[in-house]
N, C-alpha and C. Protein backbone atom coordinates (compact mmCIF):
# COMPACT_ATOMS: atom_id res chain seq x y z
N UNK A 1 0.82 -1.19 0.00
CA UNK A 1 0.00 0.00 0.00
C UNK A 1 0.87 1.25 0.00
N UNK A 2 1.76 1.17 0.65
CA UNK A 2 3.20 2.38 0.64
C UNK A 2 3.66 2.57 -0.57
N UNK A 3 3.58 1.73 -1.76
CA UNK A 3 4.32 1.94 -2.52
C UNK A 3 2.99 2.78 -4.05
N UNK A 4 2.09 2.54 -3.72
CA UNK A 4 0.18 3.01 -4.17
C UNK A 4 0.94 4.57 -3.61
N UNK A 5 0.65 4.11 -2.51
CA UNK A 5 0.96 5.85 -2.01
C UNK A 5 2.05 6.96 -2.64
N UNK A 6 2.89 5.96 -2.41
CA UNK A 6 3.96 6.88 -2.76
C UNK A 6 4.22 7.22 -4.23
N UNK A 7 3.44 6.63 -5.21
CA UNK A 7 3.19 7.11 -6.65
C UNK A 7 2.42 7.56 -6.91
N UNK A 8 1.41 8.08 -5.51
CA UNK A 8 0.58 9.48 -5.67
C UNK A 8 -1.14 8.80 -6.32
N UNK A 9 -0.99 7.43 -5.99
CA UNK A 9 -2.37 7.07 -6.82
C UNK A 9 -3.32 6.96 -5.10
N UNK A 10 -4.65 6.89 -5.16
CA UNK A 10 -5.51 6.31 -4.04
C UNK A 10 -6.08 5.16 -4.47
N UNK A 11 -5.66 4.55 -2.99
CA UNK A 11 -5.71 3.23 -2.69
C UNK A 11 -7.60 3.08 -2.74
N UNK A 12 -8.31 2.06 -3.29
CA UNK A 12 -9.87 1.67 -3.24
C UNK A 12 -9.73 0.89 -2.49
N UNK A 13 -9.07 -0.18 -2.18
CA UNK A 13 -9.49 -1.30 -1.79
C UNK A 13 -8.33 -2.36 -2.20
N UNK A 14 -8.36 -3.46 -1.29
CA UNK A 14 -7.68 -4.79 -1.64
C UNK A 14 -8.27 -5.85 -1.18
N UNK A 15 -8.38 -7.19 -1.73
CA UNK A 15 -8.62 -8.79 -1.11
C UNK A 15 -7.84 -9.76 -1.54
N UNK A 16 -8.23 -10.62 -0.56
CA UNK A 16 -7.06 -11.95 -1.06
C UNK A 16 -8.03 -12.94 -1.85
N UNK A 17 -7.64 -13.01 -3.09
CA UNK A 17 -8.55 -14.45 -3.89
C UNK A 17 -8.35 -15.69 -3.20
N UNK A 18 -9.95 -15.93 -3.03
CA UNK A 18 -9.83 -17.41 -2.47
C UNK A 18 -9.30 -18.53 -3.00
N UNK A 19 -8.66 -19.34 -2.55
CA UNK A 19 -8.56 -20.88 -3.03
C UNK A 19 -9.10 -21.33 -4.35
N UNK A 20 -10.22 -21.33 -3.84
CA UNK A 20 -11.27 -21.80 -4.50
C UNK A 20 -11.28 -20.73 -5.95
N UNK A 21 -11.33 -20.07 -5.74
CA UNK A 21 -11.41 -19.24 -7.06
C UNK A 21 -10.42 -19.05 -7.71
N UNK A 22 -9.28 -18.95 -7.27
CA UNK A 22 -8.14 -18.79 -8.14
C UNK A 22 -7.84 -19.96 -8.84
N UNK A 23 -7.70 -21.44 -8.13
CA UNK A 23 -7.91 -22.70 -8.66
C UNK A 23 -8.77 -23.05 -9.84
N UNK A 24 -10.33 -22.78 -9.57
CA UNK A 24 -11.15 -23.20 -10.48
C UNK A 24 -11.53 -22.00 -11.41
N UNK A 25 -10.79 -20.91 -11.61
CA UNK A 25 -11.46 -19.64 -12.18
C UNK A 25 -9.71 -20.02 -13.06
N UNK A 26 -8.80 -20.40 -12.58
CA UNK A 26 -7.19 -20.07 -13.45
C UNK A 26 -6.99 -21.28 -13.82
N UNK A 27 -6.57 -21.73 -12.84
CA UNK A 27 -5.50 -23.03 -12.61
C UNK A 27 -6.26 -24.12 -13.58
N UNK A 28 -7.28 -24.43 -12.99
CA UNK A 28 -7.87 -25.82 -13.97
C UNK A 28 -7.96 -25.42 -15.33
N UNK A 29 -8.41 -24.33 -16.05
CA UNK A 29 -8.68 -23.66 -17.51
C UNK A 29 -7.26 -23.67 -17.92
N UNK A 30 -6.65 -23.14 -17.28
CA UNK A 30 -5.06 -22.92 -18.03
C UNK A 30 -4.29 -24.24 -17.89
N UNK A 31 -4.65 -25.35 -16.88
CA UNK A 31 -3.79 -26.49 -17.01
C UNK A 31 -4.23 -27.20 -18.33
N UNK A 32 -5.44 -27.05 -18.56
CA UNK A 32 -6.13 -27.62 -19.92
C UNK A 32 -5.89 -26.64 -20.95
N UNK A 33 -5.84 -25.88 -21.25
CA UNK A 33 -5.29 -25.36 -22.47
C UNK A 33 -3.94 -25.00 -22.71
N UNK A 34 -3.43 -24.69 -21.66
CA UNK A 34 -1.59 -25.06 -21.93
C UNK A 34 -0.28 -25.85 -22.32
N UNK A 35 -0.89 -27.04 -22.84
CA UNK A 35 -0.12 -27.82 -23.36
C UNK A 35 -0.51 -27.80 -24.95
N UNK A 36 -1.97 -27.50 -25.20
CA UNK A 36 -2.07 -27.65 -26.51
C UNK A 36 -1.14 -25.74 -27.18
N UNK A 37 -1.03 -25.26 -26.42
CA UNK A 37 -0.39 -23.84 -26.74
C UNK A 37 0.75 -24.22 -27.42
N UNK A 38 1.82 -25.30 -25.94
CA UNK A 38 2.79 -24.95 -26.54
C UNK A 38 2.82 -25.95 -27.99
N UNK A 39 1.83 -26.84 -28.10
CA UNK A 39 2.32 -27.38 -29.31
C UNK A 39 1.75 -26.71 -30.60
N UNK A 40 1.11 -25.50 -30.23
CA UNK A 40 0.42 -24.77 -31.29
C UNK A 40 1.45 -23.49 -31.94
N UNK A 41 2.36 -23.13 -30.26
CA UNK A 41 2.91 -21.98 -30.68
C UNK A 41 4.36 -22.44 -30.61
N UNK A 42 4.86 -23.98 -30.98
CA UNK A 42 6.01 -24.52 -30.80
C UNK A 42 7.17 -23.74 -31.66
N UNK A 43 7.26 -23.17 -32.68
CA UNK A 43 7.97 -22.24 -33.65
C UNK A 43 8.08 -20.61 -32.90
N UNK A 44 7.67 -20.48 -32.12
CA UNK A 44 7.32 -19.21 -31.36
C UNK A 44 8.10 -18.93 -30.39
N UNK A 45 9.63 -18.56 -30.39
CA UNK A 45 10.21 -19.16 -29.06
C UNK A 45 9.87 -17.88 -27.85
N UNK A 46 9.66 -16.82 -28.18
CA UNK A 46 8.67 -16.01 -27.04
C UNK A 46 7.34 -16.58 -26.35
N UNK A 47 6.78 -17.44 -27.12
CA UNK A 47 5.60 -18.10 -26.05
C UNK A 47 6.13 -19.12 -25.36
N UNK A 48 6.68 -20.33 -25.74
CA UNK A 48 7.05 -20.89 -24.87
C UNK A 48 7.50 -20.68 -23.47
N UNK A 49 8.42 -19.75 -23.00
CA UNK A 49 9.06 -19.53 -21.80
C UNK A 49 7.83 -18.74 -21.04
N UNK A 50 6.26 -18.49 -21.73
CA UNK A 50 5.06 -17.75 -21.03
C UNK A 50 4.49 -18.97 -20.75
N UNK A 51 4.31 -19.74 -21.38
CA UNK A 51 3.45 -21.23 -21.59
C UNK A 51 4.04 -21.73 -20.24
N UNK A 52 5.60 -22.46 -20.07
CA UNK A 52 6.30 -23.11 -19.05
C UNK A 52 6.19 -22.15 -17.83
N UNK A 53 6.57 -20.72 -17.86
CA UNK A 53 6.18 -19.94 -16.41
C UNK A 53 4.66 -20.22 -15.74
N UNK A 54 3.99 -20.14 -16.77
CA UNK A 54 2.37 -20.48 -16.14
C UNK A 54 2.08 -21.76 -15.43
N UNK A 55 2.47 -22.29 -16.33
CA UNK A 55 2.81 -24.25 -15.69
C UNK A 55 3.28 -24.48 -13.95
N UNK A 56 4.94 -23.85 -14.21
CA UNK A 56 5.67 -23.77 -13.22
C UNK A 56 3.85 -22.95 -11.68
N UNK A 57 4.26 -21.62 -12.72
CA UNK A 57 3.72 -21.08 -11.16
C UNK A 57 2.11 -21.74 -11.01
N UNK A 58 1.62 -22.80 -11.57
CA UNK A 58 0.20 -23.12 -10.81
C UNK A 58 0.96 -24.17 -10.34
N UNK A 59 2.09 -24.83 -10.45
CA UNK A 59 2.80 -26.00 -9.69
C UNK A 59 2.79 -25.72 -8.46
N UNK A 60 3.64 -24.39 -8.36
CA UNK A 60 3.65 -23.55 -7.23
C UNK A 60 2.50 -23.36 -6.08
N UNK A 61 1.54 -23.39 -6.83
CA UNK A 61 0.40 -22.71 -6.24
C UNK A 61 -0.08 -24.00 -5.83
N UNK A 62 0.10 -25.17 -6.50
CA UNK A 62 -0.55 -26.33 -6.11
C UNK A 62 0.27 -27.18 -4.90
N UNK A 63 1.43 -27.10 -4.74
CA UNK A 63 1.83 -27.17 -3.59
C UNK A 63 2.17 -26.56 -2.36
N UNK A 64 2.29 -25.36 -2.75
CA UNK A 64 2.14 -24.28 -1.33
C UNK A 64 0.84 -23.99 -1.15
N UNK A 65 -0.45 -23.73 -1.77
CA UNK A 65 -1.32 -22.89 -1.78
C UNK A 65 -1.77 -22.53 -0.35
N UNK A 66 -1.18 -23.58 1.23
CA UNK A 66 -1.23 -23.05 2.25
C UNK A 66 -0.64 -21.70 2.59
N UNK A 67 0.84 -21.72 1.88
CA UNK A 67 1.64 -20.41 2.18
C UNK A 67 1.33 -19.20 0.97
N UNK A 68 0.80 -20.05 0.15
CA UNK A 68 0.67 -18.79 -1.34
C UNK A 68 -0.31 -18.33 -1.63
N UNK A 69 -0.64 -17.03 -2.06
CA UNK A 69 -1.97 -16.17 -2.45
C UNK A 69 -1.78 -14.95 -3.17
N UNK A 70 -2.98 -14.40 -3.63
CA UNK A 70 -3.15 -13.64 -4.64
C UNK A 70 -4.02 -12.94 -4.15
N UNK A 71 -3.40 -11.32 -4.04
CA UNK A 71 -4.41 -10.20 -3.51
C UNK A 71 -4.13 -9.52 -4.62
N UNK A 72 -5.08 -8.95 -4.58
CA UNK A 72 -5.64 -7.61 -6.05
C UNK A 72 -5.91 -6.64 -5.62
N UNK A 73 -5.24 -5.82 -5.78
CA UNK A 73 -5.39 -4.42 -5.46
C UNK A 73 -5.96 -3.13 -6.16
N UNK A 74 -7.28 -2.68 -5.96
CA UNK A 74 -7.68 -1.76 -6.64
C UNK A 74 -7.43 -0.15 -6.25
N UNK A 75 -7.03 0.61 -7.74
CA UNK A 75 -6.68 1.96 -7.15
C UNK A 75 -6.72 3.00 -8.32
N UNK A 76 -7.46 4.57 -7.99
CA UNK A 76 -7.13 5.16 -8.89
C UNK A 76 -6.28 5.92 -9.25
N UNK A 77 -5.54 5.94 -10.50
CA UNK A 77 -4.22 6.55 -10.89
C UNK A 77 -4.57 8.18 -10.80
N UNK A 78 -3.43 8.38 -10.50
CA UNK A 78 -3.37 9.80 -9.86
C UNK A 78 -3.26 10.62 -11.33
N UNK A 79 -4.50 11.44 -11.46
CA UNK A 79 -4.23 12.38 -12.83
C UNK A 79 -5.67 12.08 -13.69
N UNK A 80 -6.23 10.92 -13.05
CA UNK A 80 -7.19 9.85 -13.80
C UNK A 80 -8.68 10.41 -13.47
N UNK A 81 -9.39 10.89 -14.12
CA UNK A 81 -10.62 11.48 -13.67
C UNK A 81 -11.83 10.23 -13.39
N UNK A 82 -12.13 10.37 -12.23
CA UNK A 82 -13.20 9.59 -12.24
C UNK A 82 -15.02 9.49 -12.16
């Protein structure tokens, strides 16, 4: 939030995505369509290393998800009429 601040934007709000939602809203959709990517965008060597990071970090997420989470932070940019 210090760092919102200190680039002059106001802070709205923040939450932590549940389990449950980050899992069945990310993780399951992208474990199923990520393998056919990389064999779609196999000539592409910029997608690949996006394809394998995504992989990696729901690995991540699937074995820590006690210690790991995802908060979203909403805020308006300073200059930004609302």
């Amino acid at each position: 939030m210090a760092v919102v601040r200190r680039a002059g934007h106001a802070s709205l709000g923040h939450f932590t995505l549940s389990e449950s939602a980050w899992w069945e809203l990310h993780c399951r959709p992208a474990r199923r369509a990520l393998p056919g990517l990389s064999g779609k965008y196999r000539h592409h060597s910029e997608v690949l290393p996006v394809v394998q990071a995504e992989l990696a970090e729901i690995g991540m997420y699937r074995r820590y998800s006690d210690d790991h989470g995802y908060v979203l932070y909403v805020m308006r940019m300073q200059g930004v009429p609302t």
